[in-house]
N, C-alpha and C. Protein backbone atom coordinates (compact mmCIF):
# COMPACT_ATOMS: atom_id res chain seq x y z
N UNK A 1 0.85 -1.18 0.00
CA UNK A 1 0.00 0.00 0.00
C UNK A 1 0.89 1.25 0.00
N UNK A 2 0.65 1.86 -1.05
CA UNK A 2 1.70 3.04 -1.56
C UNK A 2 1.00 4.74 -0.62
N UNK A 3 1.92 5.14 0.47
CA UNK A 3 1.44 6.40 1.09
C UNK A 3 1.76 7.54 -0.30
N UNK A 4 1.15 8.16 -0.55
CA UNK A 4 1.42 9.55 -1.48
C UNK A 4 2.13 10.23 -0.29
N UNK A 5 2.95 10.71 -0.76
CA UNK A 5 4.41 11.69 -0.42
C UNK A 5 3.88 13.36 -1.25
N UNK A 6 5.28 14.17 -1.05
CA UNK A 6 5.25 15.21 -1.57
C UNK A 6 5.69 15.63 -2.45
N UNK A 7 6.64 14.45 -3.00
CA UNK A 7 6.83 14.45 -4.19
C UNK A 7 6.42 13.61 -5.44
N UNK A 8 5.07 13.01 -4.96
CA UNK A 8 4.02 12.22 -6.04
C UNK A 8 3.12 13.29 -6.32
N UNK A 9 2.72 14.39 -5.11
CA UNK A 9 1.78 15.23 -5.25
C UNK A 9 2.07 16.60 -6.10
N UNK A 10 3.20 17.08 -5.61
CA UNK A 10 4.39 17.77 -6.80
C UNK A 10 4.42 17.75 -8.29
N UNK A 11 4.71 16.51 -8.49
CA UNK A 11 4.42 16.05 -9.86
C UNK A 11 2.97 15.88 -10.53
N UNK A 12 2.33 15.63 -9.69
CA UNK A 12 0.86 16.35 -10.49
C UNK A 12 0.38 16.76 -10.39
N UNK A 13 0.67 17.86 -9.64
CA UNK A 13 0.35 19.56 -9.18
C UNK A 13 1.11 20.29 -10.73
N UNK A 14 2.61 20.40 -10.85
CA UNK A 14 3.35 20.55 -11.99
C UNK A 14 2.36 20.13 -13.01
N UNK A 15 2.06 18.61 -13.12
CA UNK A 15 1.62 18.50 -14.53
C UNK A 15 0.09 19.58 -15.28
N UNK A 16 -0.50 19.60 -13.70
CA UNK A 16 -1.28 20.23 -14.07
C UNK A 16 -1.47 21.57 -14.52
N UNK A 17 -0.12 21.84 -13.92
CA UNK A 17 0.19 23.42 -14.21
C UNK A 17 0.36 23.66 -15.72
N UNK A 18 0.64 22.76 -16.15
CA UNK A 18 1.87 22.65 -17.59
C UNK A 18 0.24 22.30 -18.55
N UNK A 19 -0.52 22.05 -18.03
CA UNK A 19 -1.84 21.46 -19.09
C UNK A 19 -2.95 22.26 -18.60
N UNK A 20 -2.73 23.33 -18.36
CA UNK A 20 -3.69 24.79 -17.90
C UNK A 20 -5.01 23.73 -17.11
N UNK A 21 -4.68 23.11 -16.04
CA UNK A 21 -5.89 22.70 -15.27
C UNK A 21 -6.08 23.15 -13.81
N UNK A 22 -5.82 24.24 -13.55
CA UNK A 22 -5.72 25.09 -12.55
C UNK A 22 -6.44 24.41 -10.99
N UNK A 23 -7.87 24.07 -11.80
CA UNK A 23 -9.10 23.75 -10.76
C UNK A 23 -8.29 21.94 -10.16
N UNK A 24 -7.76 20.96 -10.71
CA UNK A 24 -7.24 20.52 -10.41
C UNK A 24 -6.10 20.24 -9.77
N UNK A 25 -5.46 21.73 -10.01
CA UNK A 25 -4.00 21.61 -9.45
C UNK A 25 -4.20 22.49 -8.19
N UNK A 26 -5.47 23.06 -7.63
CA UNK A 26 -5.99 23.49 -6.44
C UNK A 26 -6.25 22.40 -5.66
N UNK A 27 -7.00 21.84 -6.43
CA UNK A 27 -7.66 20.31 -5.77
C UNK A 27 -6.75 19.11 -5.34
N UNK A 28 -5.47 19.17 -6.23
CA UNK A 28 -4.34 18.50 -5.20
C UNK A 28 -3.86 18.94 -4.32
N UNK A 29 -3.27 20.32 -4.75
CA UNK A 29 -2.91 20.81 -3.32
C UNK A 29 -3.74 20.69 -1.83
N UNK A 30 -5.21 20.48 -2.08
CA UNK A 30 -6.21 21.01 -0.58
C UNK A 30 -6.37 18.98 -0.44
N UNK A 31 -5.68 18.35 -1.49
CA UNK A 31 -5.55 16.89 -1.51
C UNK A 31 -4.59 16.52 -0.26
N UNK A 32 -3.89 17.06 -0.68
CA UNK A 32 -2.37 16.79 0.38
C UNK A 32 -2.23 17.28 1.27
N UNK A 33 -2.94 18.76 1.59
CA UNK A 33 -3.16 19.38 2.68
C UNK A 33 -4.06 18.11 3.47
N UNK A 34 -5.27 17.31 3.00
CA UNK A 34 -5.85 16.83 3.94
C UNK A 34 -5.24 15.58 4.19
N UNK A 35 -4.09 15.27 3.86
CA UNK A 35 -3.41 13.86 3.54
C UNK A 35 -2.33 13.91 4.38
N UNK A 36 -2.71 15.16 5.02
CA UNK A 36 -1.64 14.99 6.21
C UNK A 36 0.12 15.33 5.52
N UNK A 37 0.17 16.09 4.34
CA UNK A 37 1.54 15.63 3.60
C UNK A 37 1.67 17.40 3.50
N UNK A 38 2.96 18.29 4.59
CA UNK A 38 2.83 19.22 3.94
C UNK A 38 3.35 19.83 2.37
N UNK A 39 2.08 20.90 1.99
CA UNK A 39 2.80 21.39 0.81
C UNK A 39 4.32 22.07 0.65
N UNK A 40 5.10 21.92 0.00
CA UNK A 40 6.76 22.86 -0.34
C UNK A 40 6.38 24.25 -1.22
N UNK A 41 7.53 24.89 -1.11
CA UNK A 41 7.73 25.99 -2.20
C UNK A 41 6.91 25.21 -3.62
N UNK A 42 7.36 24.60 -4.07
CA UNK A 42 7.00 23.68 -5.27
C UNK A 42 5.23 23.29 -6.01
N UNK A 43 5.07 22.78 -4.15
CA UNK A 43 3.78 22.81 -4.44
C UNK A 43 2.79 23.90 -4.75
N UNK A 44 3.30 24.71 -4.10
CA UNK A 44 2.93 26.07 -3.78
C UNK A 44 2.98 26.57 -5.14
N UNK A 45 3.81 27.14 -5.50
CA UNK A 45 4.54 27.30 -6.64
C UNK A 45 3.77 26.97 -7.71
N UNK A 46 3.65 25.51 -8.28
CA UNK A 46 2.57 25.01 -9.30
C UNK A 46 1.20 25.51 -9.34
N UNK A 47 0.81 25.33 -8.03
CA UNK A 47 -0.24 25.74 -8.29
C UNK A 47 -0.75 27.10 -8.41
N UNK A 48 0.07 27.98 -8.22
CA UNK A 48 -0.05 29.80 -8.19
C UNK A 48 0.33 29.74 -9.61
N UNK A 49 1.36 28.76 -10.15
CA UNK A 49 1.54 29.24 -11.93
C UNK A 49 0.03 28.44 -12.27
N UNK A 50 -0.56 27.75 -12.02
CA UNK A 50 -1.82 27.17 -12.90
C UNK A 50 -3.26 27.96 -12.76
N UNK A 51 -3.21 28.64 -11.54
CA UNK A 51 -4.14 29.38 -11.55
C UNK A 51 -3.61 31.40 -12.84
N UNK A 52 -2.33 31.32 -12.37
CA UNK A 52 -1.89 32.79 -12.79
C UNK A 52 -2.27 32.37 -14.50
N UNK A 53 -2.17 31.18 -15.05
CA UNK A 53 -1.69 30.98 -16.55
C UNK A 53 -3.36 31.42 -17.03
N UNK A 54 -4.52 30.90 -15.66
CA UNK A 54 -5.97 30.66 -16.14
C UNK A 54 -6.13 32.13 -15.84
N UNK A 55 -5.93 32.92 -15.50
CA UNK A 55 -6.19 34.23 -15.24
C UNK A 55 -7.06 34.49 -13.66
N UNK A 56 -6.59 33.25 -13.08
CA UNK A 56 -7.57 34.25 -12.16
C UNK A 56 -6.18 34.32 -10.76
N UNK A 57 -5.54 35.59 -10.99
CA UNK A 57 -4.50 36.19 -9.65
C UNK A 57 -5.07 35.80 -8.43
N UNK A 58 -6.37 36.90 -8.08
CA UNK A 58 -6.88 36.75 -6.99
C UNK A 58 -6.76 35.41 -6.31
N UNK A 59 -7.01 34.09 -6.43
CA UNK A 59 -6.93 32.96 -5.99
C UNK A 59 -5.16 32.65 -6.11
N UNK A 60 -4.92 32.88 -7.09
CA UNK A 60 -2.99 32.65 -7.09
C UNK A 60 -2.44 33.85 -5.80
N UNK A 61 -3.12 34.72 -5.45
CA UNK A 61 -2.98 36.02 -4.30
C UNK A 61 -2.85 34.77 -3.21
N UNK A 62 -3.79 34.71 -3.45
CA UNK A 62 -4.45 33.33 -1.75
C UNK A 62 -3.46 33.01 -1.59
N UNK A 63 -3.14 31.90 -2.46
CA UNK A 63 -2.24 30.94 -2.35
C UNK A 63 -0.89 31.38 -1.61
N UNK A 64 -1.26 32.43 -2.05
CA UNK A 64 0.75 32.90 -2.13
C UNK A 64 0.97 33.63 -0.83
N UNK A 65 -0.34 33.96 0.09
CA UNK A 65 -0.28 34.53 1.36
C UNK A 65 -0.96 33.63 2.34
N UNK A 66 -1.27 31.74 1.97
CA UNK A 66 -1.00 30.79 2.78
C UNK A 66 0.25 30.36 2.91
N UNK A 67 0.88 30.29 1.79
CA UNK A 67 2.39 30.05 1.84
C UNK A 67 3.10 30.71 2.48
N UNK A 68 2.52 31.53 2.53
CA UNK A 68 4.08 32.91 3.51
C UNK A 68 3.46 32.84 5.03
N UNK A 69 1.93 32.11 5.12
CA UNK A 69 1.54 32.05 6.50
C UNK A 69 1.91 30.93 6.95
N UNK A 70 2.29 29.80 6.21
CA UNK A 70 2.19 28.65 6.87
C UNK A 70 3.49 28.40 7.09
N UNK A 71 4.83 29.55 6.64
CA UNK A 71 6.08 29.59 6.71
C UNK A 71 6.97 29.14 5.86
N UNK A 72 5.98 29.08 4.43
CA UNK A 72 6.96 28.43 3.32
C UNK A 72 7.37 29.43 2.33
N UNK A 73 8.10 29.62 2.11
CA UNK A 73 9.61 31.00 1.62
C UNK A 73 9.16 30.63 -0.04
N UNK A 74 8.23 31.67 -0.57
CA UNK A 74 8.42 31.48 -1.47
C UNK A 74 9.63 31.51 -2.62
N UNK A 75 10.17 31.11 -3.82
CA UNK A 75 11.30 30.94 -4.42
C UNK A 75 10.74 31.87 -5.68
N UNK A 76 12.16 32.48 -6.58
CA UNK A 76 12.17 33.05 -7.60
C UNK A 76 10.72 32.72 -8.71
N UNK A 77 10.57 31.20 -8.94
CA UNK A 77 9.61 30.86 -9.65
C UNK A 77 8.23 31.04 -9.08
N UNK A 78 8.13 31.38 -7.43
CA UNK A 78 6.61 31.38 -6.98
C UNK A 78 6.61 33.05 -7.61
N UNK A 79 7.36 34.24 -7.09
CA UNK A 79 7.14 35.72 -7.31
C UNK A 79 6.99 35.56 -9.24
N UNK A 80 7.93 35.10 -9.76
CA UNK A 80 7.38 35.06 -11.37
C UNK A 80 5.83 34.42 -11.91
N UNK A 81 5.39 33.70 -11.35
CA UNK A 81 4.40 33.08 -11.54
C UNK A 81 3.25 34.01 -11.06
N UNK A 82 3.60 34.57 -10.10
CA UNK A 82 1.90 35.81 -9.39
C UNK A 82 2.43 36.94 -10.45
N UNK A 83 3.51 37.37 -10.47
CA UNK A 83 3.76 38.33 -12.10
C UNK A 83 2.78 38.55 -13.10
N UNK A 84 3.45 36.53 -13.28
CA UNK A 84 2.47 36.87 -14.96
C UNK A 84 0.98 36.80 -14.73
N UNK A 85 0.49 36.30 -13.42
CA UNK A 85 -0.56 36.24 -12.89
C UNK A 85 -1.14 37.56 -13.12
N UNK A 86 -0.65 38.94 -12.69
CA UNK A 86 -0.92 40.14 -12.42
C UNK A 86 -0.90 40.53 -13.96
N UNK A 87 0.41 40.29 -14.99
CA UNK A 87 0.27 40.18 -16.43
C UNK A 87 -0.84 40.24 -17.16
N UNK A 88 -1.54 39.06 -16.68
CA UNK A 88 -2.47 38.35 -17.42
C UNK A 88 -4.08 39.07 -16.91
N UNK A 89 -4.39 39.81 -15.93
CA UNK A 89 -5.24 40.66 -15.30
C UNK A 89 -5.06 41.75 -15.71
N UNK A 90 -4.04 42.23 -16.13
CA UNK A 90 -4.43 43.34 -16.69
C UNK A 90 -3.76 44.56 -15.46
N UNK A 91 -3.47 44.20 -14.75
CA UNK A 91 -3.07 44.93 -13.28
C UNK A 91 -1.25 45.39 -13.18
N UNK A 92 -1.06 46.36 -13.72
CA UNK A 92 0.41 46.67 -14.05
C UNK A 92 1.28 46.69 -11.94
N UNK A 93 0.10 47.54 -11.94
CA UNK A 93 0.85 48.29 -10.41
C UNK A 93 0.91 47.18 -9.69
N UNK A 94 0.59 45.96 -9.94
CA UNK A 94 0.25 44.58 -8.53
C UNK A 94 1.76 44.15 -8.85
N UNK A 95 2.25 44.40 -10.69
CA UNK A 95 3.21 43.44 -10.83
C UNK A 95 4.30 44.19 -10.62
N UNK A 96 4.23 45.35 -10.69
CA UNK A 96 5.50 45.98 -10.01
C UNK A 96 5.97 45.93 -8.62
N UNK A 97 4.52 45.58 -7.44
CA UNK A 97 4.77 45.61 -6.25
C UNK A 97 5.84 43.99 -5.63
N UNK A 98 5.07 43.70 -7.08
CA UNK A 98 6.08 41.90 -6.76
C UNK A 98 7.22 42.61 -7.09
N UNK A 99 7.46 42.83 -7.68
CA UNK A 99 9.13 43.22 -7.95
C UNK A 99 9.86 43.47 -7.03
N UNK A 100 9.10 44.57 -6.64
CA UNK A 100 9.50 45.18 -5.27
C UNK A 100 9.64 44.25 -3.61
N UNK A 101 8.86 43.43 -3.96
CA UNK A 101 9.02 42.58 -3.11
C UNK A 101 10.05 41.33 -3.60
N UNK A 102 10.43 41.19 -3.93
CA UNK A 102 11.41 40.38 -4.47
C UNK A 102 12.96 41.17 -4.19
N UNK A 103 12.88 42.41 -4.57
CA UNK A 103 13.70 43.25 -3.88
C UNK A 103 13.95 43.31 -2.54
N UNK A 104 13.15 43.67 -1.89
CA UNK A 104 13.12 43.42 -0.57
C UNK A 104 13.77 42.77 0.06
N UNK A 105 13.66 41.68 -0.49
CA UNK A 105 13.74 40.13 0.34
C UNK A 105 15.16 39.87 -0.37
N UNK A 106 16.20 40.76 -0.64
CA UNK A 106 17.43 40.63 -1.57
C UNK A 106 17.48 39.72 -2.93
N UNK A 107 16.41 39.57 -3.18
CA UNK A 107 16.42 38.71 -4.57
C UNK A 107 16.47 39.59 -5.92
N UNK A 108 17.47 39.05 -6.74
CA UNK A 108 16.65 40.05 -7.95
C UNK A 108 16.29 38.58 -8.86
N UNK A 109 15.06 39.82 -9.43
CA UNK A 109 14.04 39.57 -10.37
C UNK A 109 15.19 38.71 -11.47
N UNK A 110 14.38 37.83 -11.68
CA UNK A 110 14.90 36.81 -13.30
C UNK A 110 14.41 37.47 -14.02
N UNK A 111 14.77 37.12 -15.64
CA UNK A 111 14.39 37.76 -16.40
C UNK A 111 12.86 37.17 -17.15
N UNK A 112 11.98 36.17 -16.58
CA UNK A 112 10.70 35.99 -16.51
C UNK A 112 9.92 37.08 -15.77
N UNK A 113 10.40 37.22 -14.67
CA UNK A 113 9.75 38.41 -13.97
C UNK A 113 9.45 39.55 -14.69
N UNK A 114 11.11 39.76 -15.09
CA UNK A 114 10.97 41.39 -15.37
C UNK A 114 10.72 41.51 -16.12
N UNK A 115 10.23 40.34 -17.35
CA UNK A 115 9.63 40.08 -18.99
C UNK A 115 8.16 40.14 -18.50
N UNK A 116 7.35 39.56 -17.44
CA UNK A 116 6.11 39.35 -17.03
C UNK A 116 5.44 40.71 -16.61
N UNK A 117 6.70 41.43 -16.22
CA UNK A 117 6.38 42.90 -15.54
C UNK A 117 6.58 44.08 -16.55
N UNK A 118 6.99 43.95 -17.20
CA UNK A 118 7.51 44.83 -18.66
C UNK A 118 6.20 44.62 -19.58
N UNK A 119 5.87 43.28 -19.51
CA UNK A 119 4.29 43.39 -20.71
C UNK A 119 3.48 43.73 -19.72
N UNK A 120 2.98 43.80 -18.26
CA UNK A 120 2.20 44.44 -17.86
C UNK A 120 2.33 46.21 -18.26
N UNK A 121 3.21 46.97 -18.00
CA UNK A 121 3.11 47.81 -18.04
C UNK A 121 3.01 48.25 -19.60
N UNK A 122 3.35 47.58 -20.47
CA UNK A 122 2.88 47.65 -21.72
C UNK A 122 1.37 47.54 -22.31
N UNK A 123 0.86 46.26 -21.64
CA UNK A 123 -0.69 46.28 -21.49
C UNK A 123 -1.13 47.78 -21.12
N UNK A 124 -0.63 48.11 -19.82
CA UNK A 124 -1.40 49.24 -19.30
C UNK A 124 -1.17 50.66 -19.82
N UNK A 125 -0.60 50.40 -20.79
CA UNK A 125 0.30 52.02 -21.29
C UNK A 125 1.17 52.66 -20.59
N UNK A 126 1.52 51.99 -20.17
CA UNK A 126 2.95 52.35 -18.49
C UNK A 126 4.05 52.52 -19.51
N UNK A 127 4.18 52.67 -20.76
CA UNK A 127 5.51 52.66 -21.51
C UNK A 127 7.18 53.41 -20.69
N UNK A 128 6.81 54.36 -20.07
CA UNK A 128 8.19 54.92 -19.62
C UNK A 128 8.11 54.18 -18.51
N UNK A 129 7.25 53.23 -18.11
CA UNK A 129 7.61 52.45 -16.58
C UNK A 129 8.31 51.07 -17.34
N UNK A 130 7.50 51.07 -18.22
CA UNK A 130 8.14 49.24 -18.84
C UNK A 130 9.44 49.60 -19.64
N UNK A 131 9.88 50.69 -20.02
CA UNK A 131 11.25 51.70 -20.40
C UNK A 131 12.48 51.47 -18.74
N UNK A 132 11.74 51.89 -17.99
CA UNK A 132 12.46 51.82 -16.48
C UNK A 132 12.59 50.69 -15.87
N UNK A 133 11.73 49.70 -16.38
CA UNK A 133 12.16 48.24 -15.69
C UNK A 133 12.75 47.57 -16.36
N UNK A 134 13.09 48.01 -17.23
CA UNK A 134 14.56 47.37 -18.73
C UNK A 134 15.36 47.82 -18.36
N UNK A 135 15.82 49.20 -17.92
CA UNK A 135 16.80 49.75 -17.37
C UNK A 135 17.30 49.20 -16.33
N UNK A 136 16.28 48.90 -15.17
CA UNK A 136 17.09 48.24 -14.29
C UNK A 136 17.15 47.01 -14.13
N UNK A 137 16.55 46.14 -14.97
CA UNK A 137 16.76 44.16 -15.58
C UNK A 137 18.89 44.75 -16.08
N UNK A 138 18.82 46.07 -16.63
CA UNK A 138 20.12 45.84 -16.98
C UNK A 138 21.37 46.57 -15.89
N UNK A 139 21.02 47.12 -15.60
CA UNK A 139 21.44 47.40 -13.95
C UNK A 139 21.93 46.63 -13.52
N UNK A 140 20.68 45.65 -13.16
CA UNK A 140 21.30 44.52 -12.30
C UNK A 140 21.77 43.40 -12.44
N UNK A 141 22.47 43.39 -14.16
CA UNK A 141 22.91 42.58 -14.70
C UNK A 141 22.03 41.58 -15.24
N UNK A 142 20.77 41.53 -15.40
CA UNK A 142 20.07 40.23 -15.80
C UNK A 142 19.67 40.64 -17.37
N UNK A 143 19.72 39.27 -18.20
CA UNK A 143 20.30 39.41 -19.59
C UNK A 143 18.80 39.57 -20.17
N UNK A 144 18.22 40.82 -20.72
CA UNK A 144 16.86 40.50 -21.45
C UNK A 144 16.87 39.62 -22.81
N UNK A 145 15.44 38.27 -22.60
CA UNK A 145 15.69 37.63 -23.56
C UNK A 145 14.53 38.33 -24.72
N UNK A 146 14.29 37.23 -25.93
CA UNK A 146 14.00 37.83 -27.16
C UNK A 146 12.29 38.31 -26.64
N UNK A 147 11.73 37.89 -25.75
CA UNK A 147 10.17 38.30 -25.37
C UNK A 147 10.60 39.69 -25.07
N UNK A 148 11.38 40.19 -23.93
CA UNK A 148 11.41 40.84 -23.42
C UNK A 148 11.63 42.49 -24.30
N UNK A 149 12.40 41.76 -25.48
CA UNK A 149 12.57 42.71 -26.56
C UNK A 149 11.62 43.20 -28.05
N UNK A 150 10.96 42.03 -27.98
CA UNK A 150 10.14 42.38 -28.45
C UNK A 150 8.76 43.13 -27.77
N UNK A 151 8.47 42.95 -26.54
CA UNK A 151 7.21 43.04 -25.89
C UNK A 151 8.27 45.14 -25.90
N UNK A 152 9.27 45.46 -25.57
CA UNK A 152 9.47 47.05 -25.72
C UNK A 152 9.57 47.50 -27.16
N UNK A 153 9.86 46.43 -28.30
CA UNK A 153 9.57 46.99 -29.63
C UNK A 153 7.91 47.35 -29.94
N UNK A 154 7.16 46.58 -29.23
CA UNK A 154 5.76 46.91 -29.68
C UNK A 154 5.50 47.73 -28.42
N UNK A 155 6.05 48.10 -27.57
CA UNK A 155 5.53 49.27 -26.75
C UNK A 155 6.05 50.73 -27.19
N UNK A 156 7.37 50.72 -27.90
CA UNK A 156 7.69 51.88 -28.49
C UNK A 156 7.10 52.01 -29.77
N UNK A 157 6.58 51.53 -30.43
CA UNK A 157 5.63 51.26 -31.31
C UNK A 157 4.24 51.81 -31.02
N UNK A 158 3.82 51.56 -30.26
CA UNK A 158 2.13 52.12 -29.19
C UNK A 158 2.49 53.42 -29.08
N UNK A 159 3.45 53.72 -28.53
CA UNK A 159 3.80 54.85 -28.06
C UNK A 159 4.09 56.02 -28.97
N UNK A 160 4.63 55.32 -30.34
CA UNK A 160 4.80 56.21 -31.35
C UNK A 160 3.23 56.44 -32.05
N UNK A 161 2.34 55.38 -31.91
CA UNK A 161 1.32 55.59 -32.48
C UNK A 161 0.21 56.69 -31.88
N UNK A 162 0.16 56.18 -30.91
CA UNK A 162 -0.33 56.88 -29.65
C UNK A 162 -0.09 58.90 -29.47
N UNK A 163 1.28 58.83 -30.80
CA UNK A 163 1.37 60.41 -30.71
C UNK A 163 1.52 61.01 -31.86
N UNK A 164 1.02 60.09 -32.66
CA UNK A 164 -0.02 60.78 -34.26
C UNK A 164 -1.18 61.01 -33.59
């Protein structure tokens, strides 16, 4: 008789993340919570990217302030994941505050983050903010990849249009 562990539950928390099934990859997690098995960064983690990918933050919010209650440290990939969460809402100022909190906590931002946080402020017409968070992705040494360059080619683009 096979006990589920935390790293059987992990893995299909992940999978679910990776196959946009959000409502399921909630439903393992509150699985293992009742299974007596605590959740990790990881778990945590998956399931804040499966809800952030479906668009709904608010519930990836939850998640991410049981984790910090129940004393589990979120990692680089949990703050990127409520990002694109905030990305994907439409909510520029939420994804800058992650930043900032990632700061905080001496981390710097990967360049998912600051790619996740750069198309928010592009969404929102924040152009000289998503201008200022390229500046300091290069500041702080982190290498912008080809999203990241394209998502400021079509914001300087908006921006040029925007002033015909």
């Amino acid at each position: 008789n096979l006990e589920p562990n935390a790293y059987c539950f992990n893995a299909c928390i992940a999978a679910c993340e990776k196959c946009g099934r959000s409502r399921e990859a909630v439903e393992l997690l509150e699985q293992m919570k009742a299974d007596g098995v605590p959740p990790d960064v990881y778990s945590y983690s998956s399931a804040i990217g499966a809800l952030a990918k479906s668009g709904n933050v608010a519930w990836s919010k939850k998640l991410f302030d049981e984790m910090n209650a129940r004393g589990v440290v979120p990692n680089m990939f949990t703050y990127s994941q409520l990002i694109i969460g905030y990305d994907k809402a439409g909510r520029w100022q939420e994804a800058i505050e992650v930043l900032g909190i990632l700061r905080s906590n001496r981390m710097v931002p990967n360049v998912v983050a600051y790619g996740a946080a750069i198309n928010a402020c592009k969404n929102g017409k924040q152009w000289e903010r998503a201008r200022e968070l390229f500046d300091d992705m290069n500041t702080l040494g982190v290498k912008p990849n080809q999203h990241v360059f394209s998502t400021l080619l079509r914001a300087s683009s908006e921006l040029r249009d925007s002033a015909m």
